[in-house]
PDB file of N, CA and C in Angstrom:
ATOM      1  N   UNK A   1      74.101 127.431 230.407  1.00  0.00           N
ATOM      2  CA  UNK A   1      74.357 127.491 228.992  1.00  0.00           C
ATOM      3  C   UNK A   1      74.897 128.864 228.601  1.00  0.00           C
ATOM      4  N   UNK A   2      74.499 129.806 229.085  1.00  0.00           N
ATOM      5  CA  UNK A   2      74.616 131.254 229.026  1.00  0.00           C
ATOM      6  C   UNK A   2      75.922 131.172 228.894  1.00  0.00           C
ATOM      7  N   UNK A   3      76.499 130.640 230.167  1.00  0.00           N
ATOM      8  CA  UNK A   3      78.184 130.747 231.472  1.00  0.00           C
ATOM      9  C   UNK A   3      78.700 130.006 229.980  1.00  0.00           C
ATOM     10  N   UNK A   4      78.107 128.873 229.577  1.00  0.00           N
ATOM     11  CA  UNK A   4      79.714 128.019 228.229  1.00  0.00           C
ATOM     12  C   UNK A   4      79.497 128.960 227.407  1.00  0.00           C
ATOM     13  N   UNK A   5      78.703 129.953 226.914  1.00  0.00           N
ATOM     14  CA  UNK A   5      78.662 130.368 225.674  1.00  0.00           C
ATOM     15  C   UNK A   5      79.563 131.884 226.048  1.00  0.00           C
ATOM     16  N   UNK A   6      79.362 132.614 227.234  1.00  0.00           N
ATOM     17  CA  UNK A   6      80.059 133.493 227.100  1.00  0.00           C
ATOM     18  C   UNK A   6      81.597 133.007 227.585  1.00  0.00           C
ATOM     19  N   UNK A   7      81.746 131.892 228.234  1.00  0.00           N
ATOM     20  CA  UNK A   7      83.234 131.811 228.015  1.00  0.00           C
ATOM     21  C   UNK A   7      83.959 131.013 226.916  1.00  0.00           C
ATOM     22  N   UNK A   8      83.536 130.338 225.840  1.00  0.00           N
ATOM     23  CA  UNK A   8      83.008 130.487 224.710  1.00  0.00           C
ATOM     24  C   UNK A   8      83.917 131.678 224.012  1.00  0.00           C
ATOM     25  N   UNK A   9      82.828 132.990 224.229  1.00  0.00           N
ATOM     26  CA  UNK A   9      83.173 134.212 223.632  1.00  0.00           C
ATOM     27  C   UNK A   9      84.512 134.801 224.179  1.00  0.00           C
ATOM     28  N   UNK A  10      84.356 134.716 225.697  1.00  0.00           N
ATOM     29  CA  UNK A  10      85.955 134.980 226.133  1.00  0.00           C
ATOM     30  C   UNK A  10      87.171 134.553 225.588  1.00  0.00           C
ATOM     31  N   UNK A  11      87.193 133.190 225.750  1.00  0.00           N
ATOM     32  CA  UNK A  11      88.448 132.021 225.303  1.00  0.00           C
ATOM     33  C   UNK A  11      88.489 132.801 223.645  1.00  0.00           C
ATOM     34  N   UNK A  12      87.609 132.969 222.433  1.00  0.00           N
ATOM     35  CA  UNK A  12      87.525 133.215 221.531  1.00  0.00           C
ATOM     36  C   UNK A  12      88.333 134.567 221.754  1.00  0.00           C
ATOM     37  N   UNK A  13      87.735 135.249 221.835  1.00  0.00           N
ATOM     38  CA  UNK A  13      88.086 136.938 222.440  1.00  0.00           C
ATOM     39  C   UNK A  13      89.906 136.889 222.540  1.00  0.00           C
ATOM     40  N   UNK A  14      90.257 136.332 223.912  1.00  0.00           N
ATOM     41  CA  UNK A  14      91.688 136.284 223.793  1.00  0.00           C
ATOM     42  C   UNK A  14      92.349 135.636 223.130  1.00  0.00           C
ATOM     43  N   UNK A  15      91.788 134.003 221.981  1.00  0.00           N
ATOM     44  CA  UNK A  15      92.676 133.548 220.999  1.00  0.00           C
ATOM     45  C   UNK A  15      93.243 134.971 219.882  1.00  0.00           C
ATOM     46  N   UNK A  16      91.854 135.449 219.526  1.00  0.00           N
ATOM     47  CA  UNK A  16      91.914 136.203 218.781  1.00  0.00           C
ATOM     48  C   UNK A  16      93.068 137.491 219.052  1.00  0.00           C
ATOM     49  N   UNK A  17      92.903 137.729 219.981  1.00  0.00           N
ATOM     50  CA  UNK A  17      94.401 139.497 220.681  1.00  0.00           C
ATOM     51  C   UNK A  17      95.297 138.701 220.752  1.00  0.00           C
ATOM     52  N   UNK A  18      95.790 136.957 221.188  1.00  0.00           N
ATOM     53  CA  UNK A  18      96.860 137.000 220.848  1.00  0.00           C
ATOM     54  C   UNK A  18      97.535 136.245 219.871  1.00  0.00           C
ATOM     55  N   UNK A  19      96.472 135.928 219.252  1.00  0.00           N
ATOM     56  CA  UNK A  19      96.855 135.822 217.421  1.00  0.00           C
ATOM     57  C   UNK A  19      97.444 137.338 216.826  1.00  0.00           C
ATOM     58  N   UNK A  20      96.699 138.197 217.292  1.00  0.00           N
ATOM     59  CA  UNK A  20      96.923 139.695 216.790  1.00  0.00           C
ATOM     60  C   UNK A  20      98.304 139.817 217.191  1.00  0.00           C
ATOM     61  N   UNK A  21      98.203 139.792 218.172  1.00  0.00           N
ATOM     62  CA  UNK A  21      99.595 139.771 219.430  1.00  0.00           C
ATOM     63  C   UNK A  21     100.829 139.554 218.412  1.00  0.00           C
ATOM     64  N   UNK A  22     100.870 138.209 217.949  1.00  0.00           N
ATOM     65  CA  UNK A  22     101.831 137.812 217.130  1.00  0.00           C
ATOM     66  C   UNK A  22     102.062 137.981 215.828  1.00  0.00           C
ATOM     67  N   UNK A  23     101.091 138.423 215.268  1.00  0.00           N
ATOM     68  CA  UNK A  23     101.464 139.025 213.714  1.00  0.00           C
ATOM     69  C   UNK A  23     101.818 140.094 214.183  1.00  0.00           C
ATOM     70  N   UNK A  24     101.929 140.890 214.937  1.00  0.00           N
ATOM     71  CA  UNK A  24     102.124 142.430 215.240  1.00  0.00           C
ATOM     72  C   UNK A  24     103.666 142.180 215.573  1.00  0.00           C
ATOM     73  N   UNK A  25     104.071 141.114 215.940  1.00  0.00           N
ATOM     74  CA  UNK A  25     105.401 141.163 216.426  1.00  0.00           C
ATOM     75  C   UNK A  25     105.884 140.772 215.420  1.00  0.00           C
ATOM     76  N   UNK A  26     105.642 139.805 214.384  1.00  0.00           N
ATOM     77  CA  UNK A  26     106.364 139.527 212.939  1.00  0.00           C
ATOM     78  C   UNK A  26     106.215 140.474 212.463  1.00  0.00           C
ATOM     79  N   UNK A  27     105.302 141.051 211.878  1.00  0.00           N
ATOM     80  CA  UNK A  27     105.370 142.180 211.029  1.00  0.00           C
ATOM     81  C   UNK A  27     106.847 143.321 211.432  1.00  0.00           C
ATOM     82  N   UNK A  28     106.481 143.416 213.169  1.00  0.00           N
ATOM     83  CA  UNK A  28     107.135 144.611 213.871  1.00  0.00           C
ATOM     84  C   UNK A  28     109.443 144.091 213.016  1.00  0.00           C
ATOM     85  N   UNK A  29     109.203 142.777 213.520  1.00  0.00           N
ATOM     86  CA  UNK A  29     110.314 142.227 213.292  1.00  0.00           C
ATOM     87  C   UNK A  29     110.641 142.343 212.016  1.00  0.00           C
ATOM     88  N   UNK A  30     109.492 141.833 210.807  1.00  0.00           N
ATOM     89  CA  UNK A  30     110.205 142.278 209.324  1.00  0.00           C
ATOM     90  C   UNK A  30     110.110 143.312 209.239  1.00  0.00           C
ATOM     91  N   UNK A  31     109.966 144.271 209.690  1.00  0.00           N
ATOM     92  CA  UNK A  31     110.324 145.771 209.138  1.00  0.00           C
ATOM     93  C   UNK A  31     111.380 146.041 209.599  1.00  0.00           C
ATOM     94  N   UNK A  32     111.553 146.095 210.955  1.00  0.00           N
ATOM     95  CA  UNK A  32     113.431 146.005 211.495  1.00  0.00           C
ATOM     96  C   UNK A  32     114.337 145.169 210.413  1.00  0.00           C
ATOM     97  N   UNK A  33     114.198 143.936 210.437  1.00  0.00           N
ATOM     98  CA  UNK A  33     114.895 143.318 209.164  1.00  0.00           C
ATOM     99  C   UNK A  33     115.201 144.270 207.834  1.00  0.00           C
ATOM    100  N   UNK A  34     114.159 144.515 207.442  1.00  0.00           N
ATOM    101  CA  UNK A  34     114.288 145.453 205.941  1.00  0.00           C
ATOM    102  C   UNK A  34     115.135 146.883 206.165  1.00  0.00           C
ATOM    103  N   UNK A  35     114.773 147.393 207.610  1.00  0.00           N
ATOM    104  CA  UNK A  35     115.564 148.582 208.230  1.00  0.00           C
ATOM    105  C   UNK A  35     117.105 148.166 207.386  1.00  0.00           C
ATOM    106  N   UNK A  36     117.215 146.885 208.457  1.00  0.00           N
ATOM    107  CA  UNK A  36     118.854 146.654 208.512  1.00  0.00           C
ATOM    108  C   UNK A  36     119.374 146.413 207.047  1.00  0.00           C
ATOM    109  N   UNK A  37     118.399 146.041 206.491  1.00  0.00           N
ATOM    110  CA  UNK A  37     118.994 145.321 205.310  1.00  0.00           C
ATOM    111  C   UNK A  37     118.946 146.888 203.820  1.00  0.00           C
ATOM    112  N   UNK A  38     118.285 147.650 204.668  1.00  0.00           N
ATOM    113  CA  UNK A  38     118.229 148.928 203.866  1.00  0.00           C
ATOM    114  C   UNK A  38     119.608 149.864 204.441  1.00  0.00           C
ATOM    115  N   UNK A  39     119.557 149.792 205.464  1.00  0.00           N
ATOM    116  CA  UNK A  39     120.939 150.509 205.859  1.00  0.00           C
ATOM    117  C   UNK A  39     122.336 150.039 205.758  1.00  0.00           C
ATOM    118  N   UNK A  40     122.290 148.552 205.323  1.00  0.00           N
ATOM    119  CA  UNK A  40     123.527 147.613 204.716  1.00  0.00           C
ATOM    120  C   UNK A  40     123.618 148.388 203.426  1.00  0.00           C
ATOM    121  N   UNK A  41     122.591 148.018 202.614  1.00  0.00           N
ATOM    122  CA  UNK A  41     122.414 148.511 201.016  1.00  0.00           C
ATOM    123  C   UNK A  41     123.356 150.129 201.434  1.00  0.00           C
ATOM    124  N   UNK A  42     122.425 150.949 201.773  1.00  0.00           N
ATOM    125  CA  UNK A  42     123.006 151.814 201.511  1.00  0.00           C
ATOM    126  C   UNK A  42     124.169 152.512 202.118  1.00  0.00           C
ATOM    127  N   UNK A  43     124.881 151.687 203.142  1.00  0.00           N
ATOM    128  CA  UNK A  43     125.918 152.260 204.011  1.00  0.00           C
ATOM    129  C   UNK A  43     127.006 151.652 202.544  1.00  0.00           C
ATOM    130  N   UNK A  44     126.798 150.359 202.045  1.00  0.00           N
ATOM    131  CA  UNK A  44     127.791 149.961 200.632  1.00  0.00           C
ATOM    132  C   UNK A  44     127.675 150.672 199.463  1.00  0.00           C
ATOM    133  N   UNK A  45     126.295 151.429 199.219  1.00  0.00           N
ATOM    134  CA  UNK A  45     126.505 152.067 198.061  1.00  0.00           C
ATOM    135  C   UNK A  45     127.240 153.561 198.027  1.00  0.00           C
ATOM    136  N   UNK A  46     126.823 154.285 199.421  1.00  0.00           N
ATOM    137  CA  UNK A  46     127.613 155.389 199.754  1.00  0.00           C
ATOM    138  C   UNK A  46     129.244 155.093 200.000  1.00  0.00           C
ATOM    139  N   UNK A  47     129.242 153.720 200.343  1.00  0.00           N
ATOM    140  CA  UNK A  47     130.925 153.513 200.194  1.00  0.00           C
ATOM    141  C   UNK A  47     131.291 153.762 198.762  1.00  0.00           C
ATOM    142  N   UNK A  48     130.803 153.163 198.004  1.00  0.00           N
ATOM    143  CA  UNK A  48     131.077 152.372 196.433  1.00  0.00           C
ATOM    144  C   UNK A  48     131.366 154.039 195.851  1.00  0.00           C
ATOM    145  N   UNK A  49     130.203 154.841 196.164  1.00  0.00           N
ATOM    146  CA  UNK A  49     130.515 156.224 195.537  1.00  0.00           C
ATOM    147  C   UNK A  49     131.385 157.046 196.399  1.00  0.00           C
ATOM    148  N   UNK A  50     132.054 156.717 196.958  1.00  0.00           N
ATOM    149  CA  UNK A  50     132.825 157.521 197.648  1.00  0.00           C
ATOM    150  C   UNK A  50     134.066 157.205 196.965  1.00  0.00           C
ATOM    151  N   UNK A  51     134.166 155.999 197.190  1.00  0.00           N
ATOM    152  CA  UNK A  51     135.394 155.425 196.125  1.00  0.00           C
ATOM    153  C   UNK A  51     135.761 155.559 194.833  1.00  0.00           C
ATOM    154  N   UNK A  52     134.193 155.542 194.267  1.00  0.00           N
ATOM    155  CA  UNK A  52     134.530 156.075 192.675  1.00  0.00           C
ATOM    156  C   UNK A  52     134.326 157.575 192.256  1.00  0.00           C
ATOM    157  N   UNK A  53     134.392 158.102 193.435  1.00  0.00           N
ATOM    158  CA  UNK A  53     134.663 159.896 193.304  1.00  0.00           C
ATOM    159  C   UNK A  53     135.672 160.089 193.602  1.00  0.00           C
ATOM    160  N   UNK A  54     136.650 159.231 194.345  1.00  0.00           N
ATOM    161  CA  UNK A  54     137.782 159.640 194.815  1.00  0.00           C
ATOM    162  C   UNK A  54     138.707 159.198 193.721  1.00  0.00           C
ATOM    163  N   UNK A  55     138.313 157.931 192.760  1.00  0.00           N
ATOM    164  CA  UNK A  55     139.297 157.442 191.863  1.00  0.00           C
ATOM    165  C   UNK A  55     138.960 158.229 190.396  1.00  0.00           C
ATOM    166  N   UNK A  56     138.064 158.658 190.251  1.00  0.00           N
ATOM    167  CA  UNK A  56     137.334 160.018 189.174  1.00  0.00           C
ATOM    168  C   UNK A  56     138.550 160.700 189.442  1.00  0.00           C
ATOM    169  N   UNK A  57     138.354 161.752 190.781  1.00  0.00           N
ATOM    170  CA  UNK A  57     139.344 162.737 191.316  1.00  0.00           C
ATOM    171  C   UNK A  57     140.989 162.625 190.951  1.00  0.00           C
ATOM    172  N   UNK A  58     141.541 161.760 191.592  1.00  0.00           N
ATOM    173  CA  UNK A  58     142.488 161.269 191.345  1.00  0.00           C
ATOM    174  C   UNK A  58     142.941 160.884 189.558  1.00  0.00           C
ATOM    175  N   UNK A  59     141.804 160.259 188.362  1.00  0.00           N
ATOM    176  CA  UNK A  59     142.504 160.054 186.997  1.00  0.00           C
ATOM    177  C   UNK A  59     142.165 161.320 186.852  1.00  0.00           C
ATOM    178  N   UNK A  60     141.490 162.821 187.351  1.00  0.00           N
ATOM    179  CA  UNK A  60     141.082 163.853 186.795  1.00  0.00           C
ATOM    180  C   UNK A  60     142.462 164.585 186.849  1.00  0.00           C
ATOM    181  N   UNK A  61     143.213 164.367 188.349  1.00  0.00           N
ATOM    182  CA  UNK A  61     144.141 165.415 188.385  1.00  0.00           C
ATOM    183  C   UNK A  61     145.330 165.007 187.901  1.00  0.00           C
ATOM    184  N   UNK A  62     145.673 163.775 187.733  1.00  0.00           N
ATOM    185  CA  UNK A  62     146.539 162.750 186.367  1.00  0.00           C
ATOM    186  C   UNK A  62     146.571 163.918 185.411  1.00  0.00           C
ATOM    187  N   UNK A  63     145.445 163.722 184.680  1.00  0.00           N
ATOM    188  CA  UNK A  63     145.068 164.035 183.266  1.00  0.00           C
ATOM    189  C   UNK A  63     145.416 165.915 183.476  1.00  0.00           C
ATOM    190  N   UNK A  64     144.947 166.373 184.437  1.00  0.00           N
ATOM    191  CA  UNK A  64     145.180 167.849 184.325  1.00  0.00           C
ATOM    192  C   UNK A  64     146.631 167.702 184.077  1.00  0.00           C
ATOM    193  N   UNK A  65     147.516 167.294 185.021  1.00  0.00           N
ATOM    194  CA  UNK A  65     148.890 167.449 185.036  1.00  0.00           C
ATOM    195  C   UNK A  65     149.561 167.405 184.111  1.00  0.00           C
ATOM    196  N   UNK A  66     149.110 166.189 183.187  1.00  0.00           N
ATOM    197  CA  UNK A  66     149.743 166.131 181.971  1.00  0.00           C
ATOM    198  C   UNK A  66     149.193 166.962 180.840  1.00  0.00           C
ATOM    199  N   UNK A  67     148.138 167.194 181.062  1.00  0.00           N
ATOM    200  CA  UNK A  67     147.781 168.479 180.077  1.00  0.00           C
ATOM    201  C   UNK A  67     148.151 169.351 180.269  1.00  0.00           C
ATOM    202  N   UNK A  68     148.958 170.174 181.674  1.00  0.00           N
ATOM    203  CA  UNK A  68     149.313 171.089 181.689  1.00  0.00           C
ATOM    204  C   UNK A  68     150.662 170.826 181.356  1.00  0.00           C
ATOM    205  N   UNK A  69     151.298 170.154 181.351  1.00  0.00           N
ATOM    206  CA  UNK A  69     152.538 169.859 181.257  1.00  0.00           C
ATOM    207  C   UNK A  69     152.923 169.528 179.538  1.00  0.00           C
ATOM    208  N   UNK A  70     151.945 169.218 178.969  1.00  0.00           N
ATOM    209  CA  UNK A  70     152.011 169.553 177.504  1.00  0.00           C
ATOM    210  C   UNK A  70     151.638 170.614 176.727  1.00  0.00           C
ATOM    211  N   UNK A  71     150.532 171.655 177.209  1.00  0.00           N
ATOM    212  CA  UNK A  71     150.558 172.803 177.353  1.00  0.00           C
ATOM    213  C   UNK A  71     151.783 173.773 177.394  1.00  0.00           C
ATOM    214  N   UNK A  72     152.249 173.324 178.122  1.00  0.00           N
ATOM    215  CA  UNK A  72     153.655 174.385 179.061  1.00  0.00           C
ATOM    216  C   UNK A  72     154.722 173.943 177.821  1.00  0.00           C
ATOM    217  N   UNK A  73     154.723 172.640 177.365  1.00  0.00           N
ATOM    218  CA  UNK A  73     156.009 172.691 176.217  1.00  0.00           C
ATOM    219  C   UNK A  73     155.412 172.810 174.454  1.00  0.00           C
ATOM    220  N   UNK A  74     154.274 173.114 174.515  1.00  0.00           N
ATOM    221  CA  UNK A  74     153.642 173.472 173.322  1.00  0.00           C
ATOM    222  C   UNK A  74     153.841 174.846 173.512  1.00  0.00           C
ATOM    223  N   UNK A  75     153.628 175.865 174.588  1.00  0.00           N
ATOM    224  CA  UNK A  75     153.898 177.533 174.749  1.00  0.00           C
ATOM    225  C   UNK A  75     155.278 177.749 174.538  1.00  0.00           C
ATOM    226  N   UNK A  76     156.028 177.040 174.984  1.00  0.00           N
ATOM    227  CA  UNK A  76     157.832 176.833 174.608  1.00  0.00           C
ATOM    228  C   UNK A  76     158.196 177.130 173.462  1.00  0.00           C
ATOM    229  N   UNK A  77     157.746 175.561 172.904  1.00  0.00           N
ATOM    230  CA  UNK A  77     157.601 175.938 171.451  1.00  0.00           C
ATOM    231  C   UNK A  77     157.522 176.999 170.250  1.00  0.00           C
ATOM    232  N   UNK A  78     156.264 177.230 170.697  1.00  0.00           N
ATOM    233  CA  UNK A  78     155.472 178.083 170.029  1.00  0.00           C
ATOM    234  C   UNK A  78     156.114 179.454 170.070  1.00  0.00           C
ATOM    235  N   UNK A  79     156.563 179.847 171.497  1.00  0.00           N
ATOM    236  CA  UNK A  79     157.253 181.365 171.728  1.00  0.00           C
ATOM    237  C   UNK A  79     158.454 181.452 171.305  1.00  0.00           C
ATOM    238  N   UNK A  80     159.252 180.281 171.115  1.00  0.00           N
ATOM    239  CA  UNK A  80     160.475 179.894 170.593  1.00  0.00           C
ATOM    240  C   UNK A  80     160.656 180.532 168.745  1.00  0.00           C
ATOM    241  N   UNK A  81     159.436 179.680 168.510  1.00  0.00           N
ATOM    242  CA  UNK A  81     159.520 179.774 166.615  1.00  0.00           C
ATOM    243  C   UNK A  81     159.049 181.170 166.440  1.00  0.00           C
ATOM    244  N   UNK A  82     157.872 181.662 167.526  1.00  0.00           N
ATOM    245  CA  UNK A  82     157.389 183.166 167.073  1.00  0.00           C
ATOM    246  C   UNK A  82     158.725 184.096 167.167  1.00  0.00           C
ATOM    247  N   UNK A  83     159.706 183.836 168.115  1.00  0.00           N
ATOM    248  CA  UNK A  83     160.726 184.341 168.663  1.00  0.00           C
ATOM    249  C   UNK A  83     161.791 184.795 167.426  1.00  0.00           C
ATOM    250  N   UNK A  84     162.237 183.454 166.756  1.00  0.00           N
ATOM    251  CA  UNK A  84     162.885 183.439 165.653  1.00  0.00           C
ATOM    252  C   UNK A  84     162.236 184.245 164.493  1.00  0.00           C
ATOM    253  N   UNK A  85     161.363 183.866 164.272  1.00  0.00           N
ATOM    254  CA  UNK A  85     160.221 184.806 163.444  1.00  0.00           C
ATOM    255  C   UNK A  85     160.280 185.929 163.513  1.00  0.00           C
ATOM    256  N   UNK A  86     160.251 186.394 164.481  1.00  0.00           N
ATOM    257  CA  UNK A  86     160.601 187.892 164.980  1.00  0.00           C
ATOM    258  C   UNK A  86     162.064 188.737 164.486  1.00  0.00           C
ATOM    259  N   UNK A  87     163.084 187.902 164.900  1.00  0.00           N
ATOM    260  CA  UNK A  87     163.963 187.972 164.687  1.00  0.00           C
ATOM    261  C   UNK A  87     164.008 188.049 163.384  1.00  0.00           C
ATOM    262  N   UNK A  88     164.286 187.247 162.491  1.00  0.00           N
ATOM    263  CA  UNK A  88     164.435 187.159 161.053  1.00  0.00           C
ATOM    264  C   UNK A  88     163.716 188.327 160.447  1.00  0.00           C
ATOM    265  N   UNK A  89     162.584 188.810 160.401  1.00  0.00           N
ATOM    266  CA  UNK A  89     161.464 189.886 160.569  1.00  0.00           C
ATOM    267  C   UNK A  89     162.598 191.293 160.657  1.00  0.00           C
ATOM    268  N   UNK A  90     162.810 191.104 161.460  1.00  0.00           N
ATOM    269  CA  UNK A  90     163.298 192.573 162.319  1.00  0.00           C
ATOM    270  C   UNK A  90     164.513 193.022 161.820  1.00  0.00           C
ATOM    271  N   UNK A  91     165.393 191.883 161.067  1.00  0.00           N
ATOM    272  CA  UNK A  91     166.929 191.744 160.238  1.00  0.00           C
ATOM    273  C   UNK A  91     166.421 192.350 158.835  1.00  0.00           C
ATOM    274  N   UNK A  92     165.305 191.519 158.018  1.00  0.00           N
ATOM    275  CA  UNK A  92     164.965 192.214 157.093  1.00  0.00           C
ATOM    276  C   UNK A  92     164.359 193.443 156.786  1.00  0.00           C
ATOM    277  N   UNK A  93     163.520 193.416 157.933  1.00  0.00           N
ATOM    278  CA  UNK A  93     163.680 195.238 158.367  1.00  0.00           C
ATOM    279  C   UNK A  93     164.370 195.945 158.400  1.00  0.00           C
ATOM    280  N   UNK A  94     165.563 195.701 159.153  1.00  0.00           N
ATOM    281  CA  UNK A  94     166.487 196.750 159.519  1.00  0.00           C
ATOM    282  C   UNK A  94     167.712 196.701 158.333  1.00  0.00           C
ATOM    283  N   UNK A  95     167.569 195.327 157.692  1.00  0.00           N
ATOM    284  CA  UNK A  95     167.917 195.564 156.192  1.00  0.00           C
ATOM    285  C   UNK A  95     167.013 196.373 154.985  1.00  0.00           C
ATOM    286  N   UNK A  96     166.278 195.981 154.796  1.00  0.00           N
ATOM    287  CA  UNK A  96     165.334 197.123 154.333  1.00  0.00           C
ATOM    288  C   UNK A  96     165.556 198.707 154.935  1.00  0.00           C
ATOM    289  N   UNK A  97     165.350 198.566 156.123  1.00  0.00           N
ATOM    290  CA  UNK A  97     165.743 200.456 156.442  1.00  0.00           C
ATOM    291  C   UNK A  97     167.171 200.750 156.087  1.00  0.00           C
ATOM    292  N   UNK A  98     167.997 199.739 156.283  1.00  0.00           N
ATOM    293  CA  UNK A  98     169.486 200.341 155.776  1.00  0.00           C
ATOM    294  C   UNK A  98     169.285 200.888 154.520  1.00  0.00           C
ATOM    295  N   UNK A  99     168.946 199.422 153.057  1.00  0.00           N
ATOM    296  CA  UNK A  99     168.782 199.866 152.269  1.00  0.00           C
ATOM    297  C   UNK A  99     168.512 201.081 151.622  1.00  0.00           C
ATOM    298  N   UNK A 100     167.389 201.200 152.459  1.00  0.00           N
ATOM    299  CA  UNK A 100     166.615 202.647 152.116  1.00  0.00           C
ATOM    300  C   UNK A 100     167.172 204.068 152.927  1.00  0.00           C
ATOM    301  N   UNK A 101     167.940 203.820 153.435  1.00  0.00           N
ATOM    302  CA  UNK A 101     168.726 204.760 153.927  1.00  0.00           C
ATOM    303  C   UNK A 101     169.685 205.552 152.686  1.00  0.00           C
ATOM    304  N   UNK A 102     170.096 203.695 152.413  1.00  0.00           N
ATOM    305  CA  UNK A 102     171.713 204.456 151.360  1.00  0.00           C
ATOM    306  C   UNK A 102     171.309 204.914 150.200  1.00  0.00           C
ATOM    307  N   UNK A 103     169.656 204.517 149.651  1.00  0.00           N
ATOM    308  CA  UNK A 103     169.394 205.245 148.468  1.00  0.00           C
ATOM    309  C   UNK A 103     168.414 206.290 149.065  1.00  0.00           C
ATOM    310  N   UNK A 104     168.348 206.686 149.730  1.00  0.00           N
ATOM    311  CA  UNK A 104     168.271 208.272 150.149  1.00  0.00           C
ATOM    312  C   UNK A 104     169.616 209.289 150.018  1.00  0.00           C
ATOM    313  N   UNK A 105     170.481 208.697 151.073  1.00  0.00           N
ATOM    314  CA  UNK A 105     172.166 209.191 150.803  1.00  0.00           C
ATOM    315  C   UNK A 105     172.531 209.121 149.465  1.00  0.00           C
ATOM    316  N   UNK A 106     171.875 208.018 148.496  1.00  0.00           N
ATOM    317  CA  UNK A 106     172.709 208.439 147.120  1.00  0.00           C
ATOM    318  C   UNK A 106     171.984 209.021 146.694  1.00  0.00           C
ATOM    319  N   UNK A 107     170.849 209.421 146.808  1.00  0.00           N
ATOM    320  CA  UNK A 107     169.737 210.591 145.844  1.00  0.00           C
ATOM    321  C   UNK A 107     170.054 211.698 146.516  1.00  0.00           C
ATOM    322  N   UNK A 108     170.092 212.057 147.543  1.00  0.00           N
ATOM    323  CA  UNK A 108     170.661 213.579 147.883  1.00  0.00           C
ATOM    324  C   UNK A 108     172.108 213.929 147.844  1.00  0.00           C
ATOM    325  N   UNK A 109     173.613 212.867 147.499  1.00  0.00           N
ATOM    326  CA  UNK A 109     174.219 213.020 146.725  1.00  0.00           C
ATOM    327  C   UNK A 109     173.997 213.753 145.667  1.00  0.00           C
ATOM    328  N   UNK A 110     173.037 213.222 144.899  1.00  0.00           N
ATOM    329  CA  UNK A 110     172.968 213.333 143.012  1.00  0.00           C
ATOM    330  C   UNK A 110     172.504 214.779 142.939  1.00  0.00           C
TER     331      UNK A 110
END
């Protein structure tokens, strides 16, 4: 009786390690699974941002170009009219100093 009961406990004994046996290998297996399925995720999201830094990059240096390029004919402009400005400026000046020249010459005439 002893001999059925401890093999009994044996037979029990090893159902039990390789019941263990096999959840240890599912478990082992869904975590590899989730591995892969974590390194899918993120091998696509590091794509996804790679792409939308590169297409950022790309409408950024668009947009510089043409801002500089409207820039560059707004300074045109601008140095153009100050230019004339200047000019016109510098005529009535140098009309004014004439002026004031010849009524100096006619007061030290007098």
């Amino acid at each position: 009786m002893k001999k059925n009961v401890l093999t009994l406990l044996a037979f029990g004994l090893f159902a039990t390690a390789v019941h263990a046996q096999e959840t240890v290998k599912k478990e082992a297996k869904n975590v590899g699974t989730a591995i892969e399925k974590g390194a899918k995720a993120t091998e696509k999201g590091v794509k996804d941002g790679a792409d939308w830094v590169g297409d950022k990059a790309k409408k950024g240096a668009t947009a510089t170009k043409k801002g500089v390029k409207k820039s560059t004919k707004w300074v045109g402009k601008t140095a153009t009219k100050g230019a004339k400005s200047v000019k016109k400026t510098a005529v009535k000046g140098a009309d004014a100093v004439a002026d004031g020249y010849k009524d100096v010459k006619a007061d030290l005439k007098k």
